[in-house]
N, C-alpha and C. Protein backbone atom coordinates (compact mmCIF):
# COMPACT_ATOMS: atom_id res chain seq x y z
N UNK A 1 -22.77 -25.44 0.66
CA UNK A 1 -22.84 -24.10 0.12
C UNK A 1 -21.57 -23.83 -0.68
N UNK A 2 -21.47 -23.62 -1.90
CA UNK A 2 -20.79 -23.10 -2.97
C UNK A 2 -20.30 -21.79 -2.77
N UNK A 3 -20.12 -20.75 -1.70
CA UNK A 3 -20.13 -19.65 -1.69
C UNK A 3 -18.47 -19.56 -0.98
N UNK A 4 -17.64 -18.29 -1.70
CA UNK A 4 -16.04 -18.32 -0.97
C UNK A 4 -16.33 -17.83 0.90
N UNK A 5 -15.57 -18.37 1.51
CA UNK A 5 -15.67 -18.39 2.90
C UNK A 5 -16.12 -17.18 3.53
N UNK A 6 -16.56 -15.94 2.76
CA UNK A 6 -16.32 -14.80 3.40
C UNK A 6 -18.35 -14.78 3.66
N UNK A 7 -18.51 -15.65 2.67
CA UNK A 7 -19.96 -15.62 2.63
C UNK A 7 -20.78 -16.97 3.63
N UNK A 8 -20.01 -18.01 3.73
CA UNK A 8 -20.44 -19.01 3.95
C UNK A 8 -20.88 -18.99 6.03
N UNK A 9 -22.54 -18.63 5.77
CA UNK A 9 -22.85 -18.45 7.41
C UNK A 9 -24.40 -19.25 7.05
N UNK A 10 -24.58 -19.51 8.25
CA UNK A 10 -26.09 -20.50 8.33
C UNK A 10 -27.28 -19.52 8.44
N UNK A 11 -27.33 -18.65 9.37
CA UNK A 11 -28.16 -17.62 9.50
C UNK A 11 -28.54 -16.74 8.42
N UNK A 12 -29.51 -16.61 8.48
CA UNK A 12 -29.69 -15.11 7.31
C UNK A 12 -29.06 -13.93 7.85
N UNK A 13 -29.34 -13.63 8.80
CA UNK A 13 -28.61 -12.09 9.46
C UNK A 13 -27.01 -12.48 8.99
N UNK A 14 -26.46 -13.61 10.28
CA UNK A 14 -25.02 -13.29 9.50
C UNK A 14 -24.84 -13.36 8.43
N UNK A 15 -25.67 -14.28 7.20
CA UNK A 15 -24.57 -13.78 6.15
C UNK A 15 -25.16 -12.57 5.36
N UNK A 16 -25.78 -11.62 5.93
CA UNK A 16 -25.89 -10.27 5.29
C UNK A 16 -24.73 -9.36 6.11
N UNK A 17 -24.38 -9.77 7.36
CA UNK A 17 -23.48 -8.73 7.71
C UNK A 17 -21.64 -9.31 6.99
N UNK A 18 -21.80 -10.69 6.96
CA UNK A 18 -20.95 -11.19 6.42
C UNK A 18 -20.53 -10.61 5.04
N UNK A 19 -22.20 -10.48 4.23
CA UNK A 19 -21.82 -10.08 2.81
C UNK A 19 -21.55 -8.62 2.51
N UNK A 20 -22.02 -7.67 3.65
CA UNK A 20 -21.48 -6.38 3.57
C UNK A 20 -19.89 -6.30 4.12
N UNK A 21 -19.44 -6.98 4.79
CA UNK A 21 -18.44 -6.91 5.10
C UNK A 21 -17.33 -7.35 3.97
N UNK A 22 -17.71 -8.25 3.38
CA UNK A 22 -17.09 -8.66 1.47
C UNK A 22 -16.56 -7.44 1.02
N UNK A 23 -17.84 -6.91 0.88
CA UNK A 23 -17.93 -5.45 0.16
C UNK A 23 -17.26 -4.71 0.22
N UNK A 24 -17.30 -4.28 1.87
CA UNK A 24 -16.31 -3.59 2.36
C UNK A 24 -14.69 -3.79 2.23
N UNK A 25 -14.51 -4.91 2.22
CA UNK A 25 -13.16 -5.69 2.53
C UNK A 25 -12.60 -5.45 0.40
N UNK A 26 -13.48 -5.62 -0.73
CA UNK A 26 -13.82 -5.39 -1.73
C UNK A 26 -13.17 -4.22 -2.23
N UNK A 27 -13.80 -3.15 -1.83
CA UNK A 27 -13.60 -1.51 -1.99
C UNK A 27 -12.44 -1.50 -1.09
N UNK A 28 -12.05 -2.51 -0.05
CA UNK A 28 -11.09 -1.20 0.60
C UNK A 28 -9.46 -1.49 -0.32
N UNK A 29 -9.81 -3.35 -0.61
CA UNK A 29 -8.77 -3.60 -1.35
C UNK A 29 -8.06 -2.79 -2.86
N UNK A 30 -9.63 -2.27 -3.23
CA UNK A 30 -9.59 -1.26 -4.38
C UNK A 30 -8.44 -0.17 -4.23
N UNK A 31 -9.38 0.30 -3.12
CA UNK A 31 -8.43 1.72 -2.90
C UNK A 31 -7.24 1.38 -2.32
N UNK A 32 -7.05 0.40 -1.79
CA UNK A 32 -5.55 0.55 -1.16
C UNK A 32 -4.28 0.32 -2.88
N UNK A 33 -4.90 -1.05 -3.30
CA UNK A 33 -4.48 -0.83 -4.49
C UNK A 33 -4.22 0.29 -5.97
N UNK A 34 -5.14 1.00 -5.38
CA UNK A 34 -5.05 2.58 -6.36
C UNK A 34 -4.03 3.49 -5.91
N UNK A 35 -4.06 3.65 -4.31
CA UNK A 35 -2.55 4.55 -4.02
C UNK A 35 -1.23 4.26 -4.55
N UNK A 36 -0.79 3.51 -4.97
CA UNK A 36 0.42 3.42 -5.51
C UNK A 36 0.09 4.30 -6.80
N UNK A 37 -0.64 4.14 -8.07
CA UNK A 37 -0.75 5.04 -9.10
C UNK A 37 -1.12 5.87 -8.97
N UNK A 38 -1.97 6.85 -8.06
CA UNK A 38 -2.69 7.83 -7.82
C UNK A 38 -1.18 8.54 -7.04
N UNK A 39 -0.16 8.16 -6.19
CA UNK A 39 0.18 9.30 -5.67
C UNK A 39 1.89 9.05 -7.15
N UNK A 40 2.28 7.92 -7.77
CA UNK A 40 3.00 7.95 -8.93
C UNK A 40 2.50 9.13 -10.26
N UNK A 41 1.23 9.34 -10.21
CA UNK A 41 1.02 10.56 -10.89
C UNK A 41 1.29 11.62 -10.51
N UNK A 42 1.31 11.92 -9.08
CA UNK A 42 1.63 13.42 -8.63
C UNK A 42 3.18 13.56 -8.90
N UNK A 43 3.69 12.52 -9.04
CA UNK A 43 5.32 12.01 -9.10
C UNK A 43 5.64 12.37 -10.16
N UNK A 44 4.99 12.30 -11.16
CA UNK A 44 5.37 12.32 -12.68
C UNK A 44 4.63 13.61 -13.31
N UNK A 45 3.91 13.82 -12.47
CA UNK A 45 4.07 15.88 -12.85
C UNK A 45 5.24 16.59 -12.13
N UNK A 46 5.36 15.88 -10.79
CA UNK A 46 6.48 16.98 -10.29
C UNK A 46 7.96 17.13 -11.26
N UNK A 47 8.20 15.13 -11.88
CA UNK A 47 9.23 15.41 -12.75
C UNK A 47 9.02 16.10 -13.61
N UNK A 48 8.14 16.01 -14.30
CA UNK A 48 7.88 17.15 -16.19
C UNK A 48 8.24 18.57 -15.53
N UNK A 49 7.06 19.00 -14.51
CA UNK A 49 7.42 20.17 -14.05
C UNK A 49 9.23 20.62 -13.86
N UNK A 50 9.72 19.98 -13.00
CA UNK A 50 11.48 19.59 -12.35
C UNK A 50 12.28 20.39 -14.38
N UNK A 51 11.79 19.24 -15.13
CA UNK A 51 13.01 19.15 -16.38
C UNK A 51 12.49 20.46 -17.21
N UNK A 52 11.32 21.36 -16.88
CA UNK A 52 11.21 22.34 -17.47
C UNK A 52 12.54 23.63 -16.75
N UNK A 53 12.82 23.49 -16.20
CA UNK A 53 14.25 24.14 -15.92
C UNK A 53 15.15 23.93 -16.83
N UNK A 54 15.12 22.97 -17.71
CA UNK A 54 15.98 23.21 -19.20
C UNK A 54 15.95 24.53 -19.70
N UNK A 55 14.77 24.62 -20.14
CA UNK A 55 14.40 25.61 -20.94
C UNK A 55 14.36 26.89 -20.24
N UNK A 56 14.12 27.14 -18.60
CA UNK A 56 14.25 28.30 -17.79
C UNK A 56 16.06 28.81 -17.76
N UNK A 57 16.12 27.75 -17.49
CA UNK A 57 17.43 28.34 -16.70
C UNK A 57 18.10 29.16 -17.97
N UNK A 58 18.15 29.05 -19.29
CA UNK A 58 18.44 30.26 -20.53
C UNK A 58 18.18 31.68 -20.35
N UNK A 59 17.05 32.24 -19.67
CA UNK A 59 16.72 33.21 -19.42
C UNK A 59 16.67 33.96 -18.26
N UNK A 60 17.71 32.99 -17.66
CA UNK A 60 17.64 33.80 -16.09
C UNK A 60 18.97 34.35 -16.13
N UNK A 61 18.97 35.64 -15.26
CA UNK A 61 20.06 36.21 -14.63
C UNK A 61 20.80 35.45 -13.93
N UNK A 62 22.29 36.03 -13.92
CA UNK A 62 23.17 35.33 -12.21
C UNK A 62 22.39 35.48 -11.12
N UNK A 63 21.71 36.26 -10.57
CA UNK A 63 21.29 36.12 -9.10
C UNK A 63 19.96 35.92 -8.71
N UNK A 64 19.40 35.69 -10.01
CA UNK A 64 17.58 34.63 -10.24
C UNK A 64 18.55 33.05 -10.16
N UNK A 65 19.80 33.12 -11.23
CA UNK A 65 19.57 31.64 -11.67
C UNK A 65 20.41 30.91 -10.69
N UNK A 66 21.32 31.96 -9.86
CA UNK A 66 21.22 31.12 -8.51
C UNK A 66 20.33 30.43 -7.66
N UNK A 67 19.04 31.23 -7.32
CA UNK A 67 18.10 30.74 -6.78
C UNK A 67 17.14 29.87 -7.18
N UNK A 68 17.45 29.95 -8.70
CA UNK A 68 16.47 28.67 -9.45
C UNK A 68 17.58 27.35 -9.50
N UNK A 69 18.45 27.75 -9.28
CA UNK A 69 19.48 26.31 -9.15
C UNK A 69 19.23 25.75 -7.81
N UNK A 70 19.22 26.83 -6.89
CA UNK A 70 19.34 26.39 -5.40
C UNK A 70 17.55 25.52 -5.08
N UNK A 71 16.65 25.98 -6.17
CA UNK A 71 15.32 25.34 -5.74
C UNK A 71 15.36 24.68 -6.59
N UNK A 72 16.04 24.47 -7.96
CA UNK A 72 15.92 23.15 -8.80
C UNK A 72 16.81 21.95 -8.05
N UNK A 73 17.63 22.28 -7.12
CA UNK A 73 18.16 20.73 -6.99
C UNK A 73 17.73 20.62 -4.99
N UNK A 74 16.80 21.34 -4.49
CA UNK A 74 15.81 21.01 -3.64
C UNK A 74 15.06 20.64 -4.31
N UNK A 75 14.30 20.83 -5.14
CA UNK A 75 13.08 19.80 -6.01
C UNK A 75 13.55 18.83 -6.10
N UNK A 76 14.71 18.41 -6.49
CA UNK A 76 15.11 17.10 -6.94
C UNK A 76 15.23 16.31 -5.90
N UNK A 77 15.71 16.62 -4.97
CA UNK A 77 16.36 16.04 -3.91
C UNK A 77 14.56 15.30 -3.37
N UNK A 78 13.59 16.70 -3.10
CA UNK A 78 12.56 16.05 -2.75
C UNK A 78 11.57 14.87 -3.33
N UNK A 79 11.88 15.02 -4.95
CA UNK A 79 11.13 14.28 -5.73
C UNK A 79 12.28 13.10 -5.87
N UNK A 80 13.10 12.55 -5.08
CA UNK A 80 14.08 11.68 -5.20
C UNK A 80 13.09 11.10 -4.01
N UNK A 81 13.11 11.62 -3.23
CA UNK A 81 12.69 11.18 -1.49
C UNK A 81 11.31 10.43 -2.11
N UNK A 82 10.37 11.18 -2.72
CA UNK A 82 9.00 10.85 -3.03
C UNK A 82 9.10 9.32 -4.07
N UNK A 83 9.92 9.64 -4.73
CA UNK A 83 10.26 7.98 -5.85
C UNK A 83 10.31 7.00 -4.70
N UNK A 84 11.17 7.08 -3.99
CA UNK A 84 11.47 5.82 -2.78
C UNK A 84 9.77 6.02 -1.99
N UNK A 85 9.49 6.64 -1.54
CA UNK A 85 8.30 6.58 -0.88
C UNK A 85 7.32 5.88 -1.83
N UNK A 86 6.87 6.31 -3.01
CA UNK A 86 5.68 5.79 -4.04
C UNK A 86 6.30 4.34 -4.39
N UNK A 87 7.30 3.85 -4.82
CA UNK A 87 7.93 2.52 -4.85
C UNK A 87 7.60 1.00 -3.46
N UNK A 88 7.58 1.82 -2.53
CA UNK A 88 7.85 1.30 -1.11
C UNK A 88 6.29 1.10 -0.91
N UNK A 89 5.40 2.41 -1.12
CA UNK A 89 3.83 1.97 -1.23
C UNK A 89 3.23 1.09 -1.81
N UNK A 90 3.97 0.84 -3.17
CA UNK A 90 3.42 -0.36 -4.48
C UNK A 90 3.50 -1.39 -3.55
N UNK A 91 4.80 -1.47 -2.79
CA UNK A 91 5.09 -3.23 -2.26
C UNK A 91 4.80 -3.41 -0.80
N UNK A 92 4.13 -1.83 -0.10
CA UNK A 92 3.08 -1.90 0.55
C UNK A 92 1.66 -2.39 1.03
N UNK A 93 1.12 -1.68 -0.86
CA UNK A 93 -0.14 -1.94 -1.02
C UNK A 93 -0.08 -2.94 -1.83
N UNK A 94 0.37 -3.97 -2.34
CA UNK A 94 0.51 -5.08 -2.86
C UNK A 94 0.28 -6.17 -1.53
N UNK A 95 1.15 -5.70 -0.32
CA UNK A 95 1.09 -6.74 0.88
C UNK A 95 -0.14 -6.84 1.60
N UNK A 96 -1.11 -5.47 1.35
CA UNK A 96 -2.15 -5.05 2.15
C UNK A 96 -3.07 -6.17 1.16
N UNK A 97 -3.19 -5.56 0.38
CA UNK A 97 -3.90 -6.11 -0.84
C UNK A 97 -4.28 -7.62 -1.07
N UNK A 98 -2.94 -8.52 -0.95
CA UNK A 98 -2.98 -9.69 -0.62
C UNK A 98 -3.40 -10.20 0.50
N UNK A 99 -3.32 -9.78 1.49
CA UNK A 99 -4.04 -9.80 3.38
C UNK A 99 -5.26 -9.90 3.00
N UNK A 100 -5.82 -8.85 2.14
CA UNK A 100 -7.10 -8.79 2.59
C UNK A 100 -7.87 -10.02 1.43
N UNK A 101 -7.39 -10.12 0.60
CA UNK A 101 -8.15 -10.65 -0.30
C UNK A 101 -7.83 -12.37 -0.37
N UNK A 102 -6.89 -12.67 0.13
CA UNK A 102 -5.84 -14.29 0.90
C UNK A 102 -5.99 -14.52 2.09
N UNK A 103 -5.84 -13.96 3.04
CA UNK A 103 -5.79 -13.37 3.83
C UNK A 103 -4.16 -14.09 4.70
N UNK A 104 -3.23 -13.97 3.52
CA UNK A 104 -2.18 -14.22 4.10
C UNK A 104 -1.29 -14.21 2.51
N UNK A 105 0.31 -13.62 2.58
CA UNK A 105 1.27 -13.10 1.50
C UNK A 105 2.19 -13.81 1.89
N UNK A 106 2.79 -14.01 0.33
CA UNK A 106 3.86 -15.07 0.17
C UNK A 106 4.97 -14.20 -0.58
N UNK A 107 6.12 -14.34 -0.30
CA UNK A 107 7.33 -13.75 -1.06
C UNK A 107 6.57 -13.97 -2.54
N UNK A 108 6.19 -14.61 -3.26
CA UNK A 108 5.81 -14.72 -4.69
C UNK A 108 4.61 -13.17 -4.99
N UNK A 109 4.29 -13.06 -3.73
CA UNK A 109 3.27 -11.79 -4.06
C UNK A 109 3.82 -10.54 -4.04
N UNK A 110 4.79 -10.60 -3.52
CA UNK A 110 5.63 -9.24 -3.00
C UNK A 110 6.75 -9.40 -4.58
N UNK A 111 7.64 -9.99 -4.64
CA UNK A 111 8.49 -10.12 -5.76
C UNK A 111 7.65 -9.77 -7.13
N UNK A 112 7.97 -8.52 -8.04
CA UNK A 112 7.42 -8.70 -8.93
C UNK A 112 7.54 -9.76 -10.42
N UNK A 113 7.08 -10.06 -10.65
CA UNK A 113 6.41 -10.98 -11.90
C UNK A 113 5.91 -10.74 -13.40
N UNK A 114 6.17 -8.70 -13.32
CA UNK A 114 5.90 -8.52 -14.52
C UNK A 114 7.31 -7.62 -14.78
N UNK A 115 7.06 -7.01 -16.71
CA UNK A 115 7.90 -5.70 -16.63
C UNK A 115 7.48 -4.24 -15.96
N UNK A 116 6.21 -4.47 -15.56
CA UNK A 116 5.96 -3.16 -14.58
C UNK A 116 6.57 -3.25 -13.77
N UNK A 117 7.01 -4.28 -12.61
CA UNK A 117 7.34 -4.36 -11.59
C UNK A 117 8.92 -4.20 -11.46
N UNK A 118 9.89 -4.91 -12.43
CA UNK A 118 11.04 -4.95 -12.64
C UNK A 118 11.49 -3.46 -13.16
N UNK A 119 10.52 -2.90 -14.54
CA UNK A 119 10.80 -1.36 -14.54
C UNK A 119 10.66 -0.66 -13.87
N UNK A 120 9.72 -0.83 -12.88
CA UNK A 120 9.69 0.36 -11.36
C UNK A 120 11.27 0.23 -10.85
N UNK A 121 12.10 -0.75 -10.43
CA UNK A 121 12.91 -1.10 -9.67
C UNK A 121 14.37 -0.77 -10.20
N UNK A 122 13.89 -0.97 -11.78
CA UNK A 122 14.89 -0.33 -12.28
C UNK A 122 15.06 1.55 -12.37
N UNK A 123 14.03 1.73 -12.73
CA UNK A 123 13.73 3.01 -12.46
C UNK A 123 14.28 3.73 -11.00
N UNK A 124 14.17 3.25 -10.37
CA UNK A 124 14.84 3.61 -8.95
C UNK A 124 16.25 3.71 -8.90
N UNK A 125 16.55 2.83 -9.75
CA UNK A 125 18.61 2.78 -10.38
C UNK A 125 18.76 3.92 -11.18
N UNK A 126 17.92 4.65 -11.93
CA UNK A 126 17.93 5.33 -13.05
C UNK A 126 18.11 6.68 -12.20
N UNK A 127 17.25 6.98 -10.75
CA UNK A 127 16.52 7.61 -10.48
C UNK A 127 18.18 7.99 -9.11
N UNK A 128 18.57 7.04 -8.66
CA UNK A 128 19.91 6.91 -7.70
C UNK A 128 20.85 7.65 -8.59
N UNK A 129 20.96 7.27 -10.12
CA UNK A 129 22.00 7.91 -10.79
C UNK A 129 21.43 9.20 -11.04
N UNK A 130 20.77 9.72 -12.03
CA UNK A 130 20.42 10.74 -12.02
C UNK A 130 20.70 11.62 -10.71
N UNK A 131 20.16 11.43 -9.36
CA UNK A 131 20.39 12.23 -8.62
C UNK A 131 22.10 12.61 -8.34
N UNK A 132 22.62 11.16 -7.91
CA UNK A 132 24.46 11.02 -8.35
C UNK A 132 24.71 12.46 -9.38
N UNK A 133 24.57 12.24 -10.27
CA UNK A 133 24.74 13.22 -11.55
C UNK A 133 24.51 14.83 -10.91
N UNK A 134 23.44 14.87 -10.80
CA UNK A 134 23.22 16.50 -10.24
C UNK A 134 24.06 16.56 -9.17
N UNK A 135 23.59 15.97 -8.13
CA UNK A 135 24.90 16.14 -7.04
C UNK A 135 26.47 16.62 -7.70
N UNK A 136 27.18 15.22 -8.23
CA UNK A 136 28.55 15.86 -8.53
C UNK A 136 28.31 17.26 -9.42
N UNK A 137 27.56 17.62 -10.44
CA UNK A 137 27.28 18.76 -10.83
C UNK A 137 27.09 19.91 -10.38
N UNK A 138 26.84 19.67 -8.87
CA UNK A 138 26.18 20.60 -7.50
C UNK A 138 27.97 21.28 -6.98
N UNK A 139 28.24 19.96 -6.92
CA UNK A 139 29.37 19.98 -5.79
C UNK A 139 30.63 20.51 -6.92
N UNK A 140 30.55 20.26 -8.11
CA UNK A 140 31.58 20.87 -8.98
C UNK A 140 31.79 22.45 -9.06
N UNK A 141 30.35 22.82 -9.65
CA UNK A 141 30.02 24.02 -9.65
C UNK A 141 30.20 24.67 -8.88
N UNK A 142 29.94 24.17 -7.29
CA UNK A 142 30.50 25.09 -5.96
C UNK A 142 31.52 25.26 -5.67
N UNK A 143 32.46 24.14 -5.87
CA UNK A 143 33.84 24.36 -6.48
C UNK A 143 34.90 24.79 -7.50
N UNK A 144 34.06 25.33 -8.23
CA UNK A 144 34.70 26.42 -9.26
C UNK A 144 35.25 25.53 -9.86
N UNK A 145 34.89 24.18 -10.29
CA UNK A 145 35.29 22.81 -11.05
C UNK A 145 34.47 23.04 -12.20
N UNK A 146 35.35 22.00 -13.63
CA UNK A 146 34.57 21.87 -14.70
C UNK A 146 32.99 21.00 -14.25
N UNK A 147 31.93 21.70 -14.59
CA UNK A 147 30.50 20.71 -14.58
C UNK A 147 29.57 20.33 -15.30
N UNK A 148 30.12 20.94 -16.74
CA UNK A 148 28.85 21.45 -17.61
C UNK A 148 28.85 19.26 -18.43
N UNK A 149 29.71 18.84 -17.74
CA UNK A 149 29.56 17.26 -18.75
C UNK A 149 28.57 16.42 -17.33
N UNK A 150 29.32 16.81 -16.13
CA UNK A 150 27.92 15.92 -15.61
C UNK A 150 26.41 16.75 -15.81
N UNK A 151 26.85 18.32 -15.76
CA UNK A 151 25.04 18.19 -16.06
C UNK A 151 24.32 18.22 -17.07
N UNK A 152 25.19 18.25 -18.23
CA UNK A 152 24.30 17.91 -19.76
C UNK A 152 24.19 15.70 -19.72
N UNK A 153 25.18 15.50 -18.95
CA UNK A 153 24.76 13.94 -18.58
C UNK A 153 23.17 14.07 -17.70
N UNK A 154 22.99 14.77 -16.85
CA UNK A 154 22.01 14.80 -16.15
C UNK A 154 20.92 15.01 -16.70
N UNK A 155 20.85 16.38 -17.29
CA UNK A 155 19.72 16.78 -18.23
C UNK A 155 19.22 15.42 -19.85
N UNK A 156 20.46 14.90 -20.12
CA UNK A 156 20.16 13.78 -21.58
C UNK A 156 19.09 12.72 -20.56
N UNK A 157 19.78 12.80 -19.39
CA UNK A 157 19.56 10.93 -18.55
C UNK A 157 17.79 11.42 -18.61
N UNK A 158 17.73 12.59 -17.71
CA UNK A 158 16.36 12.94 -17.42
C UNK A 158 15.43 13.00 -18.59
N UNK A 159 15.77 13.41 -19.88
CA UNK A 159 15.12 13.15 -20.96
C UNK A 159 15.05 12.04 -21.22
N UNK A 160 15.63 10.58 -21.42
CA UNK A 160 15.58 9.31 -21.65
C UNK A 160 14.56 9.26 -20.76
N UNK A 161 14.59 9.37 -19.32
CA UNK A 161 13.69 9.03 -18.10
C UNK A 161 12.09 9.47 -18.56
N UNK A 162 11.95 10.22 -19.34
CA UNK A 162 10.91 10.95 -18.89
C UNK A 162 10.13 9.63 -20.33
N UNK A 163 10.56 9.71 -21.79
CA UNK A 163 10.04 8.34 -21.89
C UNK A 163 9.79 7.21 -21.56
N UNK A 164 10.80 6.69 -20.77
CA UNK A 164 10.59 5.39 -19.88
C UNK A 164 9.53 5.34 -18.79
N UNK A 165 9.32 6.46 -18.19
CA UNK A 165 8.60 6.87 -16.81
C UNK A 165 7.04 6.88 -17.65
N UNK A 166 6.64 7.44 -18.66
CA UNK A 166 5.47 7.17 -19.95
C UNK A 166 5.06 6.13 -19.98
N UNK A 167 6.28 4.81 -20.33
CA UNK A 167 5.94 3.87 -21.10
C UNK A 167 6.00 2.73 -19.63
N UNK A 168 5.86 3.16 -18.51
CA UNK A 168 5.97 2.48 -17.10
C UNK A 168 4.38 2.87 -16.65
N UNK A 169 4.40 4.29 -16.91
CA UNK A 169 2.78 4.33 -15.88
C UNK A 169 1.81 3.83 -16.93
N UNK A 170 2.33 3.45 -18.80
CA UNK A 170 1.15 2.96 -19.45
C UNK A 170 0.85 1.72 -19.24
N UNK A 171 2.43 1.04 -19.08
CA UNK A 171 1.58 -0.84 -18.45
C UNK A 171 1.47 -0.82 -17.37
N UNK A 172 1.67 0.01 -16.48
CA UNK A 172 1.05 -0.20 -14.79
C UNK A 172 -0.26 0.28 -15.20
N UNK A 173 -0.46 0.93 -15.88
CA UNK A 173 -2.49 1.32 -16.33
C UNK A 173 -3.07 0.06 -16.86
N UNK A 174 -2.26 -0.40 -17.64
CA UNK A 174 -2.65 -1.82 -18.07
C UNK A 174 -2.78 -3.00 -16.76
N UNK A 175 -1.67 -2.92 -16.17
CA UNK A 175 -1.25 -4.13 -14.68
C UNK A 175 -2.45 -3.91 -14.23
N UNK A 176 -3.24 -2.78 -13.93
CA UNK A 176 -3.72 -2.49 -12.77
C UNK A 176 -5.39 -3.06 -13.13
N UNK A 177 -5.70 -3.28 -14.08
CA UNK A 177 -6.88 -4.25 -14.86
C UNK A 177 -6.66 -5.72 -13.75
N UNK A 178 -5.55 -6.18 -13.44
CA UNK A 178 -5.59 -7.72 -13.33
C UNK A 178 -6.31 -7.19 -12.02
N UNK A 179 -5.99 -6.42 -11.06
CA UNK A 179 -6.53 -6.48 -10.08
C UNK A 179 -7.74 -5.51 -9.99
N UNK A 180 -8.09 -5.35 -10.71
CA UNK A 180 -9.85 -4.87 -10.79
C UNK A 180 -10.49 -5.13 -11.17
């Protein structure tokens, strides 16, 4: 019998429960493989949303734009937390992914192999500094210190980011063909 092992049974019954179980094993690899981009999109609205505080923070009062400072760099902080989480899922669901469909992962599967994979990782460096940046900007400002150079550094970085972060989820849209 010519058929990959998942199929290969003598009986007729087993290999119908065999071949629904393919299926199953099929779809689940799907979806496990889709959470990494599916929750990287919620990621990449929260940033667009995050850098529209450029343009807010001009029109706010002292004691609004306190409070939009004090929830713009809790956003950040949280959408810092969420980058490491959605990163950590990719090489999650990459390990799951390979289990099910190998049914066993090799450092070569986990290590990435493309520029999606290497720009995610770099992105996470981008993503360490940037936060760096607001922080000392945080901690200046509370200190009645000069801040306005780390956070126009912060605000340029986050604009560079926000093209790169574009041109990352367009070849992970592309990557994500090999495995479907």
């Amino acid at each position: 019998m010519n058929a990959p092992p998942s199929y290969a049974r003598q009986k007729k019954r087993e290999l119908k429960i065999c071949y629904d179980s393919a299926l199953f094993m099929e779809a689940l690899a799907t979806i496990v493989i889709l959470l990494h981009p599916l929750a990287a999109l919620v990621i990449i609205r929260e940033f667009l949303n995050q850098r529209k505080w450029r343009q807010e923070k001009t029109n706010l009062q002292n004691e609004t734009l306190d409070e939009a400072i004090s929830r713009h760099e809790k956003t950040g902080n949280r959408i810092f937390l969420y980058v490491i989480f959605v990163i950590l899922l990719a090489f999650i669901s990459k390990i799951i992914y390979f289990q099910i469909n190998n049914g066993t992962v090799s450092l070569s599967d986990i290590v990435p192999n493309h520029f999606h994979g290497w720009a995610g990782i770099l992105g996470l460096l981008l993503m360490v500094y940037l936060r760096q940046l607001g922080m000392k900007a945080s901690k200046n400002r509370k200190d009645k210190k000069p801040f306005a150079k780390f956070s126009n550094t912060h605000g340029r970085l986050s604009d560079i980011m926000v093209y790169l972060i574009m041109i990352h989820a367009f070849l992970g849209f592309l990557y994500l063909f090999t495995y479907l």
